[in-house]
Protein backbone atom coordinates (compact mmCIF):
# COMPACT_ATOMS: atom_id res chain seq x y z
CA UNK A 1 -36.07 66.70 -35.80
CA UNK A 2 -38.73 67.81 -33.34
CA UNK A 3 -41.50 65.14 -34.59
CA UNK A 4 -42.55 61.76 -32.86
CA UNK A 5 -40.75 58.83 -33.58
CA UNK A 6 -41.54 55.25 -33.86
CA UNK A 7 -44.95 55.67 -34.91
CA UNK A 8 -47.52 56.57 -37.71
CA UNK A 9 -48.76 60.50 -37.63
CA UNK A 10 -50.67 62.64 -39.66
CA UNK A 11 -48.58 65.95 -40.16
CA UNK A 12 -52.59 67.75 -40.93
CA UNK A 13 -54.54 65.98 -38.17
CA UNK A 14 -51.68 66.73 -35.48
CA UNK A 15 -51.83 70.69 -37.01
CA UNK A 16 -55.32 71.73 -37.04
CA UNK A 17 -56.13 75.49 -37.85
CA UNK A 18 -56.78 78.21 -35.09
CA UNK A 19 -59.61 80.11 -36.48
CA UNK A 20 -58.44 84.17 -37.43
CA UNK A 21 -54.53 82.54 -36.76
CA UNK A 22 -51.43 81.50 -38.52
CA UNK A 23 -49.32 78.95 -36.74
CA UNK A 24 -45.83 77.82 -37.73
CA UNK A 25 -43.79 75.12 -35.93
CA UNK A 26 -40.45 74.41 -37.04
CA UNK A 27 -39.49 70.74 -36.84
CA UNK A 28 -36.19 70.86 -38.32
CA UNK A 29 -32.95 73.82 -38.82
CA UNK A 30 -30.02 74.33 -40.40
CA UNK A 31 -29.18 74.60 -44.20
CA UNK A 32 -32.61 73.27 -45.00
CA UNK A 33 -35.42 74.53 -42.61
CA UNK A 34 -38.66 72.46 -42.04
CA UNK A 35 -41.46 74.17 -40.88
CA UNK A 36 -45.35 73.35 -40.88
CA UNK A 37 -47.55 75.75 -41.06
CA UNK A 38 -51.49 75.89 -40.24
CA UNK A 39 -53.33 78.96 -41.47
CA UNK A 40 -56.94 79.40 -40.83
CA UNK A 41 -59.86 80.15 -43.17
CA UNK A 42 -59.41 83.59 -44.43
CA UNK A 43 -56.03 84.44 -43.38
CA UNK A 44 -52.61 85.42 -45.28
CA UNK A 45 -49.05 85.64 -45.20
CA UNK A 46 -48.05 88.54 -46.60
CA UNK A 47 -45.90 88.16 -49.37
CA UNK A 48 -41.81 88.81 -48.63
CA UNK A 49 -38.86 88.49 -50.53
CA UNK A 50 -36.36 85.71 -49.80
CA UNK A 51 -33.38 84.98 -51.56
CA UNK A 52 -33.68 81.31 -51.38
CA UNK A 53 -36.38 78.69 -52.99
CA UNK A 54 -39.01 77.16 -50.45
CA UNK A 55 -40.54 73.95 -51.51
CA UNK A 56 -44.74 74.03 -50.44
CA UNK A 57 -46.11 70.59 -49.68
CA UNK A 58 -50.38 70.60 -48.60
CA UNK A 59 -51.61 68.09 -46.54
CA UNK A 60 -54.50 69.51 -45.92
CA UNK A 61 -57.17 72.31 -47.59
CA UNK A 62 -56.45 74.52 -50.27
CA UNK A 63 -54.45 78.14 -50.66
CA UNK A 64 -53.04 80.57 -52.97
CA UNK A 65 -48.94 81.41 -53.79
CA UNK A 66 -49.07 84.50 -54.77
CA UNK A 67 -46.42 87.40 -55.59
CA UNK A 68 -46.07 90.45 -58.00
CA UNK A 69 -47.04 91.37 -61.39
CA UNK A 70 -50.36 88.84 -61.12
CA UNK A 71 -48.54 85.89 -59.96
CA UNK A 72 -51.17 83.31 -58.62
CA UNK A 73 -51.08 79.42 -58.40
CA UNK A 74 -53.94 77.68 -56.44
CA UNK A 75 -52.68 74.60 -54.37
CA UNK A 76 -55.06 71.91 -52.85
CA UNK A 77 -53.98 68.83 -50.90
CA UNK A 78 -51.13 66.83 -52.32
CA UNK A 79 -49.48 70.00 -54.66
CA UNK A 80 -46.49 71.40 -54.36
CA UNK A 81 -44.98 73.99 -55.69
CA UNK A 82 -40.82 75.73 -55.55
CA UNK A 83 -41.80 79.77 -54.88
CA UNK A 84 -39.48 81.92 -57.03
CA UNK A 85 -36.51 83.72 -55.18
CA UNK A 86 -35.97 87.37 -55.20
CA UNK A 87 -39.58 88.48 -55.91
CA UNK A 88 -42.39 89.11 -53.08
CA UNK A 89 -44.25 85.69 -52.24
CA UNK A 90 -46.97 84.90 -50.17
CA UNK A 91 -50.16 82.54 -48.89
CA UNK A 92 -53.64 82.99 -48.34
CA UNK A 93 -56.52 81.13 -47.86
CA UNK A 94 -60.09 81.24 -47.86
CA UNK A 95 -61.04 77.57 -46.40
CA UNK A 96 -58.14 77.32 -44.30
CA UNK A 97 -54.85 74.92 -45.38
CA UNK A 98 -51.96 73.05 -43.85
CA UNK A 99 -48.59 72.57 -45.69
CA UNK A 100 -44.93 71.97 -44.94
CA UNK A 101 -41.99 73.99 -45.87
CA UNK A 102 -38.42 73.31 -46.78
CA UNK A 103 -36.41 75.90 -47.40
CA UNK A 104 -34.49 74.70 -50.72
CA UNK A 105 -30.80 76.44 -50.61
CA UNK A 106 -29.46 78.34 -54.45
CA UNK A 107 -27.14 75.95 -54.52
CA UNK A 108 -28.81 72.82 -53.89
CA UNK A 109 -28.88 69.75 -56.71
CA UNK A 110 -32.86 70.40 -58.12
CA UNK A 111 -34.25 67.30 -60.72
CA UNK A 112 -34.83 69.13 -63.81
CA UNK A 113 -38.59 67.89 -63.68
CA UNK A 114 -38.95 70.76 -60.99
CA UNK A 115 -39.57 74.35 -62.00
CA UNK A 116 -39.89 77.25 -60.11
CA UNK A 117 -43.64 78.77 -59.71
CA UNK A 118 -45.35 76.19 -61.25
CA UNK A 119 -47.07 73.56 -59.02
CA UNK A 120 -46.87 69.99 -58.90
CA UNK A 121 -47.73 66.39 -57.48
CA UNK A 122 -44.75 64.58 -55.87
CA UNK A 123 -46.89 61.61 -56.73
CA UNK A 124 -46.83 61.68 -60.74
CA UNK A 125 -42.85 62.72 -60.68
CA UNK A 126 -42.67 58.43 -60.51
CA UNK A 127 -44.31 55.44 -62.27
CA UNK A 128 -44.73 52.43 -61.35
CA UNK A 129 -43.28 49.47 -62.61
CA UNK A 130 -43.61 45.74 -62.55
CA UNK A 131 -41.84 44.14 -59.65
CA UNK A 132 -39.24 46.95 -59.51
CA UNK A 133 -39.03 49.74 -56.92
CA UNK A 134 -38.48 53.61 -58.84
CA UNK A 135 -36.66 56.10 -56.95
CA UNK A 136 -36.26 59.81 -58.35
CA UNK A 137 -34.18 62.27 -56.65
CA UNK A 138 -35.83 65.57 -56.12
CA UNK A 139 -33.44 67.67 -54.62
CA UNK A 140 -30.48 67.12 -52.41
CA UNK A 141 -27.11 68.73 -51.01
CA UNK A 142 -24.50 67.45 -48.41
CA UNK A 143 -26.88 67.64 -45.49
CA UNK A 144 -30.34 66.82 -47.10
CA UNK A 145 -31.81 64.59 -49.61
CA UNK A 146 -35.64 64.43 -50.43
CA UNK A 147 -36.75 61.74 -52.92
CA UNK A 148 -40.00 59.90 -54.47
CA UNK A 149 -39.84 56.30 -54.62
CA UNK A 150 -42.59 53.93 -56.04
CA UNK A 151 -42.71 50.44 -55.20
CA UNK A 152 -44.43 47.84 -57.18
CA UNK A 153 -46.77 45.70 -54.70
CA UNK A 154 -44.95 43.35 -52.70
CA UNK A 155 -41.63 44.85 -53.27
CA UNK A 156 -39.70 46.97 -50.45
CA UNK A 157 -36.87 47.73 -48.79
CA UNK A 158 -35.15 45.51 -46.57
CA UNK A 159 -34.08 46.20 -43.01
CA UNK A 160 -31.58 49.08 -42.77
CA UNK A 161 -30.67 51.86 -40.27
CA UNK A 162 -30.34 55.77 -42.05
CA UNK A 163 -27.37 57.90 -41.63
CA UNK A 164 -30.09 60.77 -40.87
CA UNK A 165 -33.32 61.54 -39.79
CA UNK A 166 -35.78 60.85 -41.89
CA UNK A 167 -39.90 61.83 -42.57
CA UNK A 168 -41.64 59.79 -44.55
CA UNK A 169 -44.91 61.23 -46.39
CA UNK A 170 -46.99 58.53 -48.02
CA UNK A 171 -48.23 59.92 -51.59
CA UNK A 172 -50.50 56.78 -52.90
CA UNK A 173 -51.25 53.25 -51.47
CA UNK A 174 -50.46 50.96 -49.20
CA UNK A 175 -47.18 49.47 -46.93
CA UNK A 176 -46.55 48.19 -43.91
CA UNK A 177 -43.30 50.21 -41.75
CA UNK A 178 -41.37 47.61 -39.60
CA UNK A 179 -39.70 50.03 -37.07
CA UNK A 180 -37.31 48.84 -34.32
CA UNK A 181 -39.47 45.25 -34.65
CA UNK A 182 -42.79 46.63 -34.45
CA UNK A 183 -45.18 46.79 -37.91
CA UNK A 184 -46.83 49.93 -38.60
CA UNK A 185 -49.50 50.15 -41.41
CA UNK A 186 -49.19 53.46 -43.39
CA UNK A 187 -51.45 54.69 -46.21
CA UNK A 188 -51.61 57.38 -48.17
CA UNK A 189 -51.76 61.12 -46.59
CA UNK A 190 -49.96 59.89 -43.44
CA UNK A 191 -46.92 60.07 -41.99
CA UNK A 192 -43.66 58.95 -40.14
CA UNK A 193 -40.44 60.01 -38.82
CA UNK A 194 -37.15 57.56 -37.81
CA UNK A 195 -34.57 58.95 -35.66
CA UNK A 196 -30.74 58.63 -36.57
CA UNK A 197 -29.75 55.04 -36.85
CA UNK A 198 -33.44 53.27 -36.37
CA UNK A 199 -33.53 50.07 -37.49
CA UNK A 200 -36.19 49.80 -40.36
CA UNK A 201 -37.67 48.34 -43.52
CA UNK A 202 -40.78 48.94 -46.01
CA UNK A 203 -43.08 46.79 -47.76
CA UNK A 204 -45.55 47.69 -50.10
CA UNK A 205 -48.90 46.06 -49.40
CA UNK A 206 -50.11 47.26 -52.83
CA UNK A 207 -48.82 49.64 -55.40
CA UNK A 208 -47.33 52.54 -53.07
CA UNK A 209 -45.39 55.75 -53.36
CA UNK A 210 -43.79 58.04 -50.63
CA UNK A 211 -41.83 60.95 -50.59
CA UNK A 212 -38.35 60.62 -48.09
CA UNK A 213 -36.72 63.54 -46.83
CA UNK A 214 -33.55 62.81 -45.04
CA UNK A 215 -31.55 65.17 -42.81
CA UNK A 216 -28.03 64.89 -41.63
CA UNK A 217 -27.23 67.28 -39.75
């Protein structure tokens, strides 16, 4: 995964807008593509047909999903949406926005709780609960699994090493990221990346939730 390691990052602060561009930088391929994308105040990209799903998550700003026959969802920070396969879909924007894409394969394992075209918070797919830590699965195949986990405060995980690489986006909250024996405060809108086999652990410092996509390829 081409993102730093070791450290707490901002995926919209580290991808500011050009003004009259789009940018896209791809941080991850194979079966599931990651790719952020920065597009400037009043710019589009023009709707295309693609015959798998690509799961939209804004960091930053506000755009619209649109398509055919009147299809239009607004997105702000922190929604998400699944775009529809085999119909024309684009984005525009009139303040400017910055979002990450995953391309989300037919044949991948999708929660239920997920539907195409309509949008979503990552955040409200999990509750919390006293002294327990709530994960939900929201998609996954062989090579990939993304999931939403909320912890209870002063719950966590305890030190471990993933099979993968993983990102981390922090949806609500407060923890504290011990990476390779150095604490790293993380809150919510941020972000952080560990590398194959980093040695890690997470503990909430109040109620906290965070999305986990994990790659093993």
């Amino acid at each position: 995964m081409k993102e730093i390691t070791g450290t707490v990052f901002s995926i919209a602060k580290d991808n500011p807008p050009v003004p009259g561009c789009t940018i896209s930088k791809a941080v991850h391929s194979g079966m599931n593509d990651i790719i952020y994308f920065s597009l400037a105040k009043n710019t589009d990209i023009s709707a295309e047909i693609y015959p798998y799903y690509k799961l939209l998550i804004v960091a930053e700003g506000s755009m619209d999903v649109y398509g055919a026959n009147g299809f239009s969802k607004m997105l702000h920070a922190a929604d998400c949406i699944i775009t529809l396969t085999d119909a024309p879909m684009g984005m525009k924007t009139s303040e400017g926005a910055v979002y990450t894409e995953i391309s989300v394969r037919r044949d991948d394992t999708m929660n239920e709780a997920i539907k195409a075209g309509e949008v979503f918070k990552l955040a409200e797919f999990v509750p919390y609960a006293d002294g327990k830590i709530v994960n939900m699965d929201v998609v996954h195949n062989d090579k990939m699994k993304f999931v939403v986990m909320a912890f209870d405060e002063g719950t966590g995980l305890s030190e471990h090493a993933a099979p993968g690489e993983a990102l981390i986006f922090a949806l609500d909250g407060e923890a504290i990221i011990e990476y390779e024996g150095q604490e790293h405060p993380i809150k919510t809108g941020e972000n952080f990346h560990f590398a194959k086999g980093g040695l890690h652990s997470v503990k909430a410092t109040s109620k906290f939730k965070m999305a986990l996509l994990l790659t093993l390829e």
